[in-house]
C-alpha atoms as a PDB file:
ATOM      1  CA  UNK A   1     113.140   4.915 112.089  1.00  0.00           C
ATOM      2  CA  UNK A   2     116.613   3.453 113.024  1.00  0.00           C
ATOM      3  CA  UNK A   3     116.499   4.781 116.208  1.00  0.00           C
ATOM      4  CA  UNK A   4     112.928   3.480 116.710  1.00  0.00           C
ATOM      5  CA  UNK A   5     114.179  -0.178 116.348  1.00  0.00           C
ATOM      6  CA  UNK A   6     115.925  -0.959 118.863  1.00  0.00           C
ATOM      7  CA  UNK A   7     114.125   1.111 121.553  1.00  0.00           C
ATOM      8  CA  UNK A   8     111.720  -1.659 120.813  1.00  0.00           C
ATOM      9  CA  UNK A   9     113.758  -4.252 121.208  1.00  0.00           C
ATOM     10  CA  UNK A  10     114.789  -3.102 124.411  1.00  0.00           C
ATOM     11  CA  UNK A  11     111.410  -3.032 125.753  1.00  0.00           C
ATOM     12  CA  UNK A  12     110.264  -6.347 124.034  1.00  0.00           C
ATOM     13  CA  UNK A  13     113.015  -7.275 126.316  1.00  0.00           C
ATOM     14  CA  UNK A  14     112.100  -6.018 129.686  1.00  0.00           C
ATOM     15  CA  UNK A  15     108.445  -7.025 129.457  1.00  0.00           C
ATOM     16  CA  UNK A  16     109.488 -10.496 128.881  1.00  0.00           C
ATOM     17  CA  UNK A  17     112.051 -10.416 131.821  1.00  0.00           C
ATOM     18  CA  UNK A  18     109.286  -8.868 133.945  1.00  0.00           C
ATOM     19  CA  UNK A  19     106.802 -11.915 133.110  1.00  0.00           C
ATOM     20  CA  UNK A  20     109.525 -14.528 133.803  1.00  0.00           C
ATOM     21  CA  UNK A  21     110.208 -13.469 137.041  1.00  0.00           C
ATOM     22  CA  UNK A  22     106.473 -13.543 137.634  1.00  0.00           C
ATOM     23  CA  UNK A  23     106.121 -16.913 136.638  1.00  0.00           C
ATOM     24  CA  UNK A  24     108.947 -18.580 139.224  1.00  0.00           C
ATOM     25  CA  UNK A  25     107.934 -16.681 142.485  1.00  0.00           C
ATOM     26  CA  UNK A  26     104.012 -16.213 142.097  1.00  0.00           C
ATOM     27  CA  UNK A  27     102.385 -14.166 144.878  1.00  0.00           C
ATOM     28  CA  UNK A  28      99.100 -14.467 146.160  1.00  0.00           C
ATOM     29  CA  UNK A  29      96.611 -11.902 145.874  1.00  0.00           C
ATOM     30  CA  UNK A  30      94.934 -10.329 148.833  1.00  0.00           C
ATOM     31  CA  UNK A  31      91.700 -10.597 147.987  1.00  0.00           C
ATOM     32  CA  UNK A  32      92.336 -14.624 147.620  1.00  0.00           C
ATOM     33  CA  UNK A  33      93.586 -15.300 150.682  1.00  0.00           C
ATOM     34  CA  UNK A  34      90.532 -13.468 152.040  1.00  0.00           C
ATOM     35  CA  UNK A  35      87.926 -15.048 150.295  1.00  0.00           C
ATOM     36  CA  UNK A  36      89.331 -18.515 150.823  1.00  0.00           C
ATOM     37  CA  UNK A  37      89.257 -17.282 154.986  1.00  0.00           C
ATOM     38  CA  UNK A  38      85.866 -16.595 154.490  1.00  0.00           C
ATOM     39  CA  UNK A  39      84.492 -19.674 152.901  1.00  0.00           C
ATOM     40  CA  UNK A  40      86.121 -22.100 154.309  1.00  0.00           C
ATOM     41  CA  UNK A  41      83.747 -24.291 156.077  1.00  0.00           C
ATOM     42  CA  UNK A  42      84.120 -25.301 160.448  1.00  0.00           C
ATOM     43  CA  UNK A  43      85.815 -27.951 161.458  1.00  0.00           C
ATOM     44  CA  UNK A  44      82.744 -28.612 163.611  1.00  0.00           C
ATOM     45  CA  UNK A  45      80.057 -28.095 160.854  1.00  0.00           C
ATOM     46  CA  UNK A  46      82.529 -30.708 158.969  1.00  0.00           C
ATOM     47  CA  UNK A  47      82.065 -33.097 162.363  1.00  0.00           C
ATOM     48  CA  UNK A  48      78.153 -33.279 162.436  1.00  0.00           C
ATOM     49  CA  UNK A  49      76.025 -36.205 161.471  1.00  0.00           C
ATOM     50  CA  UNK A  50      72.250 -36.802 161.732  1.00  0.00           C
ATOM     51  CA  UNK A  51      71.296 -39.376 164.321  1.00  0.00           C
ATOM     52  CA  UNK A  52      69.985 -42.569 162.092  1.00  0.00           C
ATOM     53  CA  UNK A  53      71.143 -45.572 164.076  1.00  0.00           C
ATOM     54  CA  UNK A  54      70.371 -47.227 167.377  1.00  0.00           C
ATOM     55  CA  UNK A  55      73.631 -47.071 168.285  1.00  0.00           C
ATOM     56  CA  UNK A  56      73.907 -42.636 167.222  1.00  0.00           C
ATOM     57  CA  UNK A  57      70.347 -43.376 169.663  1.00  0.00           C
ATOM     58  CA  UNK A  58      72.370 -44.809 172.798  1.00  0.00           C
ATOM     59  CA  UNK A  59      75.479 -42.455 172.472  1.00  0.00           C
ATOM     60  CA  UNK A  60      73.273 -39.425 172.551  1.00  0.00           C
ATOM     61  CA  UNK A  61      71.284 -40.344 174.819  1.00  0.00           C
ATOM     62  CA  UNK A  62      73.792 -40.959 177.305  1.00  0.00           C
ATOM     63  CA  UNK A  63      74.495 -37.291 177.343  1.00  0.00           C
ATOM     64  CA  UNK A  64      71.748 -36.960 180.058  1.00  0.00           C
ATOM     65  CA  UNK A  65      73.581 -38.997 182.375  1.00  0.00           C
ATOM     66  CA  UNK A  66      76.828 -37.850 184.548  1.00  0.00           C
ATOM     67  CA  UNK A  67      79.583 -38.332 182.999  1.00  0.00           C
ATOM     68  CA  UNK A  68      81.100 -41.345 185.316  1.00  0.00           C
ATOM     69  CA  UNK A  69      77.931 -43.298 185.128  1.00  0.00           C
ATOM     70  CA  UNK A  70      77.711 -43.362 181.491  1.00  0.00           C
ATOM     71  CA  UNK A  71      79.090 -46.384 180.965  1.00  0.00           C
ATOM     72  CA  UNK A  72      76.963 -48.949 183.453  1.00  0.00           C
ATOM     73  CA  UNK A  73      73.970 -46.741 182.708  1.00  0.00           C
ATOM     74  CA  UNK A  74      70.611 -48.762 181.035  1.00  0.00           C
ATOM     75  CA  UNK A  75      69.443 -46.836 178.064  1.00  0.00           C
ATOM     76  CA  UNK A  76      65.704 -47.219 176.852  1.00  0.00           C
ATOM     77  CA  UNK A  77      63.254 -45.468 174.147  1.00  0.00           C
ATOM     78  CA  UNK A  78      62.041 -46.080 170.556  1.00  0.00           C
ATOM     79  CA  UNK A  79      64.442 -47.808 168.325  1.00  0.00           C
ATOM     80  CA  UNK A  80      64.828 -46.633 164.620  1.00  0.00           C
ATOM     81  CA  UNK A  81      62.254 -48.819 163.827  1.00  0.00           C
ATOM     82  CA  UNK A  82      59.874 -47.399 165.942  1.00  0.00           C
ATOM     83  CA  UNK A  83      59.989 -50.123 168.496  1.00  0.00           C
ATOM     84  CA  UNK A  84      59.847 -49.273 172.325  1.00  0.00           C
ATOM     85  CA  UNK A  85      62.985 -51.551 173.380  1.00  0.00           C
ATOM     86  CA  UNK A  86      65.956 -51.669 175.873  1.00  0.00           C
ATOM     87  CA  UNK A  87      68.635 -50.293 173.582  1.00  0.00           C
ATOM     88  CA  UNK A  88      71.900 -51.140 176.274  1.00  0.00           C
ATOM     89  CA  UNK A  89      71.747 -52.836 179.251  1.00  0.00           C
ATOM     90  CA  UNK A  90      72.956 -51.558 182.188  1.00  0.00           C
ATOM     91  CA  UNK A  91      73.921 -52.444 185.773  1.00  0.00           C
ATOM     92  CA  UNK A  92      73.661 -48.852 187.955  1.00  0.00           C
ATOM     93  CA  UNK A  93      71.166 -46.971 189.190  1.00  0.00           C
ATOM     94  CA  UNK A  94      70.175 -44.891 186.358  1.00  0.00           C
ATOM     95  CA  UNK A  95      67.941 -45.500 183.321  1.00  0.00           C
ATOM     96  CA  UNK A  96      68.189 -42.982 180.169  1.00  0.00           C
ATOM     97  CA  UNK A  97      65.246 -42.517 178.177  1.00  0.00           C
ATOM     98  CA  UNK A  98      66.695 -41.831 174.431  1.00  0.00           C
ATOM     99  CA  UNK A  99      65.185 -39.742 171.649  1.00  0.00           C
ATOM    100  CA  UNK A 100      62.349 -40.704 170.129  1.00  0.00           C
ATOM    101  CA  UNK A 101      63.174 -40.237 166.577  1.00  0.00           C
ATOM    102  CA  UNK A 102      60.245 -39.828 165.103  1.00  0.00           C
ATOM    103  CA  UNK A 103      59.507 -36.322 166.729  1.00  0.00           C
ATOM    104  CA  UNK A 104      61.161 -33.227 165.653  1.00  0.00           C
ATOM    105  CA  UNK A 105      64.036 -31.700 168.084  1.00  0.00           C
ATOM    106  CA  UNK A 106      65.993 -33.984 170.499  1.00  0.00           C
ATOM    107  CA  UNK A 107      65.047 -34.889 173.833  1.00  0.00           C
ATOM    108  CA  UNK A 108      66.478 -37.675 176.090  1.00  0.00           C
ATOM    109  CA  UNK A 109      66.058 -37.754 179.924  1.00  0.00           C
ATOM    110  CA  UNK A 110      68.542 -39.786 182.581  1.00  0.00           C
ATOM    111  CA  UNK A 111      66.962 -40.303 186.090  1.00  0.00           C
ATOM    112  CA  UNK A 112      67.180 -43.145 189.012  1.00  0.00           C
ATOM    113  CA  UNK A 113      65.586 -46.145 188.380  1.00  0.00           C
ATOM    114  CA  UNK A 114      63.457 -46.392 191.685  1.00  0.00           C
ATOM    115  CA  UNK A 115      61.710 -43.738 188.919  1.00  0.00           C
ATOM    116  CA  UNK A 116      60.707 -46.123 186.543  1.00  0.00           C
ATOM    117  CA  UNK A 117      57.767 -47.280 187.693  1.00  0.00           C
ATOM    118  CA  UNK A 118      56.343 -43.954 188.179  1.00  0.00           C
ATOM    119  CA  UNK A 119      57.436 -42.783 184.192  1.00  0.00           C
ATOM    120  CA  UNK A 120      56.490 -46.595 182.845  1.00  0.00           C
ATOM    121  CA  UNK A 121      52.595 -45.665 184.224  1.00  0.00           C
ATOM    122  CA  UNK A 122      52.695 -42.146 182.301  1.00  0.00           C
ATOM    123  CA  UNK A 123      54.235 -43.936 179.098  1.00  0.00           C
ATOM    124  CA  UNK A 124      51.120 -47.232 179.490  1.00  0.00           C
ATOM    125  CA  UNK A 125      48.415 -44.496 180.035  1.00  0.00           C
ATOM    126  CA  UNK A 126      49.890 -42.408 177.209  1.00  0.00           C
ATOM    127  CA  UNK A 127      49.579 -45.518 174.712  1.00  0.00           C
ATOM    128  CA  UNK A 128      46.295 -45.873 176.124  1.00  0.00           C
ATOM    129  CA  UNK A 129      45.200 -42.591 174.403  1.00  0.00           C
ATOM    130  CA  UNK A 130      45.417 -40.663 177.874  1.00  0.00           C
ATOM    131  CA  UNK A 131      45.870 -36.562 177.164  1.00  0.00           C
ATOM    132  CA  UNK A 132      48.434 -34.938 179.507  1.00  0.00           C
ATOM    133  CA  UNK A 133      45.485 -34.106 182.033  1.00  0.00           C
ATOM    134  CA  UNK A 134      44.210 -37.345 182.617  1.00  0.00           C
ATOM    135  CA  UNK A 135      47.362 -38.856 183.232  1.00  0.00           C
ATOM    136  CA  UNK A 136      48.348 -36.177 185.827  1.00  0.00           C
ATOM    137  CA  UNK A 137      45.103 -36.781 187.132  1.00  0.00           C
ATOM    138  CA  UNK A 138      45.367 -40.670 187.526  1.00  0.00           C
ATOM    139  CA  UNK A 139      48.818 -40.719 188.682  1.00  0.00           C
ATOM    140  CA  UNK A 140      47.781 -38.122 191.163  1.00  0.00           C
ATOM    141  CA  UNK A 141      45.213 -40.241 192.792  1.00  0.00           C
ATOM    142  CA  UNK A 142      47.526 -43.707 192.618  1.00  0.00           C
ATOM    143  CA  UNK A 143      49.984 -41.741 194.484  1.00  0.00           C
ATOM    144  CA  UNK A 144      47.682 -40.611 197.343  1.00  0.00           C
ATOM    145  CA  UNK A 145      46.653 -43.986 197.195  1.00  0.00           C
ATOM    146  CA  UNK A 146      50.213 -45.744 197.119  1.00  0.00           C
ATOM    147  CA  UNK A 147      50.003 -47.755 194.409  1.00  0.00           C
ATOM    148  CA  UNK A 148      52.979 -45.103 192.771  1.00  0.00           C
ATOM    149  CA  UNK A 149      55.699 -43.654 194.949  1.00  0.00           C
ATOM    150  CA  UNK A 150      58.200 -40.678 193.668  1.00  0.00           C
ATOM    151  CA  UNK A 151      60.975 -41.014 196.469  1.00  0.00           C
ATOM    152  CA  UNK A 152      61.904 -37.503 197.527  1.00  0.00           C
ATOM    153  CA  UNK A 153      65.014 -36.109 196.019  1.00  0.00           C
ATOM    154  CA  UNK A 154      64.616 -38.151 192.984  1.00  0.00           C
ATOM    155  CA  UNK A 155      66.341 -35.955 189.881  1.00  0.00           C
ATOM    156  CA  UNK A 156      65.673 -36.263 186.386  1.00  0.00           C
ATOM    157  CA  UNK A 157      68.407 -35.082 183.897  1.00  0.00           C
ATOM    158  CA  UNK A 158      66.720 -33.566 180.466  1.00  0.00           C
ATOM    159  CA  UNK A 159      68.847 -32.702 177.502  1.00  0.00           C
ATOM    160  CA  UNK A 160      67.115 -31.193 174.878  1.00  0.00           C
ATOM    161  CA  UNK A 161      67.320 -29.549 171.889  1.00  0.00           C
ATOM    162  CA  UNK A 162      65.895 -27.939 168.583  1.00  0.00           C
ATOM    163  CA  UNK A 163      68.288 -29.441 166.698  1.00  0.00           C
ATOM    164  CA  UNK A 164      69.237 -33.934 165.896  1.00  0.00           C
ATOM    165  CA  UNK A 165      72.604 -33.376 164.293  1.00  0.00           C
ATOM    166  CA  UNK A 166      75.842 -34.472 166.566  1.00  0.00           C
ATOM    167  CA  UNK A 167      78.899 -34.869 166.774  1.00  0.00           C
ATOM    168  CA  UNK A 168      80.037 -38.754 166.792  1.00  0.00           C
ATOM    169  CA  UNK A 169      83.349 -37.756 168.219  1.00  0.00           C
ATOM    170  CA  UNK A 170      82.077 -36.424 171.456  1.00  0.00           C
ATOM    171  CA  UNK A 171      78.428 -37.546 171.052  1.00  0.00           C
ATOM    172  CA  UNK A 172      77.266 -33.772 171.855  1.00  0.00           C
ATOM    173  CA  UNK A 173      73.946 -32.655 170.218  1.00  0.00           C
ATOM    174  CA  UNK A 174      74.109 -29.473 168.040  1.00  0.00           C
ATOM    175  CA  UNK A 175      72.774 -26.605 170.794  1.00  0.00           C
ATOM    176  CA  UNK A 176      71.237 -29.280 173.102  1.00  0.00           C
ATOM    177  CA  UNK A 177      71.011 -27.994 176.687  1.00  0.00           C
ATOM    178  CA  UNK A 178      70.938 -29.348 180.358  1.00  0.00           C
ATOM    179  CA  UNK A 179      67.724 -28.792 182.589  1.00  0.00           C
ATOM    180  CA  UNK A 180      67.530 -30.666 185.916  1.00  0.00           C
ATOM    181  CA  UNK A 181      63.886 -31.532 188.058  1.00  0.00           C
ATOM    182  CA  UNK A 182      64.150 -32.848 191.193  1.00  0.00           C
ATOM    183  CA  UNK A 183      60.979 -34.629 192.671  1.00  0.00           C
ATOM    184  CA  UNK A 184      59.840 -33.418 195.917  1.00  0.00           C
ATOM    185  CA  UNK A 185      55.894 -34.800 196.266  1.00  0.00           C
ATOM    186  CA  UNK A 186      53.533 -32.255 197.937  1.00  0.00           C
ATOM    187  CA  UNK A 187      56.077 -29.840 198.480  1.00  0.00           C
ATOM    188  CA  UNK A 188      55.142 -25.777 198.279  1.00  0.00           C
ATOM    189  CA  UNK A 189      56.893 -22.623 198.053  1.00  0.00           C
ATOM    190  CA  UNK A 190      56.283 -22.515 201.449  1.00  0.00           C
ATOM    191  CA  UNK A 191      57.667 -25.933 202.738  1.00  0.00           C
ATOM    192  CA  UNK A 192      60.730 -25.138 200.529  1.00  0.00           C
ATOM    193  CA  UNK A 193      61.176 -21.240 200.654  1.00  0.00           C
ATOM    194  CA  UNK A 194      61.385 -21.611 196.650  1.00  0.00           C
ATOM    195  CA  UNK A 195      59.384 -19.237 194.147  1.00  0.00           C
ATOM    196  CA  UNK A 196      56.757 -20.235 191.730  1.00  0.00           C
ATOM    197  CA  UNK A 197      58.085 -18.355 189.321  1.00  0.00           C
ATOM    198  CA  UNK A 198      61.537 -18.390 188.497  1.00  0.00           C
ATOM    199  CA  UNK A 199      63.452 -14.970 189.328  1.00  0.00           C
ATOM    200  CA  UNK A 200      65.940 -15.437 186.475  1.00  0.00           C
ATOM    201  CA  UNK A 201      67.734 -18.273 183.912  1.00  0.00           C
ATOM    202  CA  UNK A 202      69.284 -20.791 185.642  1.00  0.00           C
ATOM    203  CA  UNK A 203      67.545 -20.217 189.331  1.00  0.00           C
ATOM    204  CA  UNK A 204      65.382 -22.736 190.760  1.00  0.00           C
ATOM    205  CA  UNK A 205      62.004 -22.718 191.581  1.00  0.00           C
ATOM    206  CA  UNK A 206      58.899 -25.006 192.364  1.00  0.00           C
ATOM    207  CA  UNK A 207      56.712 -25.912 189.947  1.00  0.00           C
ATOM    208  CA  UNK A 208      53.443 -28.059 190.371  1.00  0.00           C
ATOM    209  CA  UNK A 209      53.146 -27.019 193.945  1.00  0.00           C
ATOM    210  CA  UNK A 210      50.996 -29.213 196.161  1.00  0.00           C
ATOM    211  CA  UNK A 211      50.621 -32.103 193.863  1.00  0.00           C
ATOM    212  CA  UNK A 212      52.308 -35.641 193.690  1.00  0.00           C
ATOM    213  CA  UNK A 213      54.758 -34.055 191.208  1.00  0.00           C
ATOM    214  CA  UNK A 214      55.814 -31.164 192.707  1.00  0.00           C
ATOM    215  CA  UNK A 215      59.789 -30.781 191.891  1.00  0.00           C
ATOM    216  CA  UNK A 216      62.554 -28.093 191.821  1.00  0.00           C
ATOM    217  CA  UNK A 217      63.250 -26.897 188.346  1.00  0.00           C
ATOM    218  CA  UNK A 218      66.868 -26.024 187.430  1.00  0.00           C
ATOM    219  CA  UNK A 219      66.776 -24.612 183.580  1.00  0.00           C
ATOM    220  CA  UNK A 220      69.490 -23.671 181.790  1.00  0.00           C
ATOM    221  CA  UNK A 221      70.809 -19.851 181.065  1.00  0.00           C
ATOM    222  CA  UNK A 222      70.208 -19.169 177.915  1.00  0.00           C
ATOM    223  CA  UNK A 223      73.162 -18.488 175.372  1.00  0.00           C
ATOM    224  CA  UNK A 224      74.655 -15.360 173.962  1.00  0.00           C
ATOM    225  CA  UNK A 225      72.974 -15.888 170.711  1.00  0.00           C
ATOM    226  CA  UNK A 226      69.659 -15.747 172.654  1.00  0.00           C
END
């Protein structure tokens, strides 16, 4: 019993030594530095907003235009309040189209103003309850007419989207893509030497052969998720 006394002390002793120097140098476990690796959110998930202001409207939008003519660029569209409106005015040659926010996905479209009157007579028929075959169909015969021109060479500058969330440092749309048409009226694949069918992502080809709005189609190659 004597002898059982203090060999109990002695451990009392070490177990409390053990737990002090626990106590001043803690050290993390493994398992919680991974799971805090794992959870932590992206910086860029932490960086995206949804587009609810004219202004989010005009920054976006200007996405579709070159980089070095963002700034003189005009920008029109529907405003958050549904309005169709000039939402920046603009002293170049282009005119950006924003995203109409009332439809699902994001599309906005740059392209040279000598354009405008062709794309103002699609958006007037469209509000006139035209379908997307009728207005082909008038436009068609007001350009063999020349009442609408499409100068040759003219390029419009699509980005698009699924997604409306972006980035307000850089302005960038979550996934939104580039895709470039340039106009060439009543060209073929045989005035060109293009395809009618495109051979792969990213190659041009001629689409609406023959007709007023015959262009070159540039889309985008898909990315490695797709």
């Amino acid at each position: 019993m004597k002898n059982t006394i203090p060999a109990l002390l002695i451990t009392t002793m070490l177990i409390s030594c053990n737990l002090s120097d626990k106590t001043k140098n803690p050290v993390a476990e493994p398992s919680d530095t991974e799971t805090m690796t794992e959870t932590a959110p992206s910086d860029d998930k932490k960086q995206l907003k949804p587009i609810e202001t004219d202004e989010d409207l005009v920054a976006t939008a200007l996405m579709a235009t070159p980089k070095a003519s963002r700034a003189d660029c005009t920008v029109i569209g529907y405003n958050m309040a549904g309005e169709f409106t000039t939402l920046k005015e603009g002293s170049n040659e282009f005119i950006v189209l924003a995203d109409n926010p009332k439809k699902n996905g994001f599309n906005a479209a740059c392209y040279h103003k000598d354009l405008e009157p062709f794309m103002a007579r699609g958006r007037a028929l469209r509000e006139e309850g035209k379908n997307s075959e009728e207005i082909f169909n008038i436009r068609e015969d007001e350009m063999k007419s020349g009442k609408l021109t499409i100068p040759t060479g003219a390029t419009l500058h699509i980005y698009y989207g699924e997604q409306t969330m972006y980035d307000p440092e850089t302005s960038e749309v979550e996934g939104a893509k580039l895709r470039y048409v340039v106009y060439m009226p009543w060209a073929t694949a045989a005035s060109t030497g293009l395809p009618e069918i495109p051979a792969a992502p990213n190659h041009p080809w001629i689409m609406n052969p023959g007709t007023h709005r015959a262009h070159i189609m540039i889309s985008p190659l898909p990315s490695p998720q797709e």
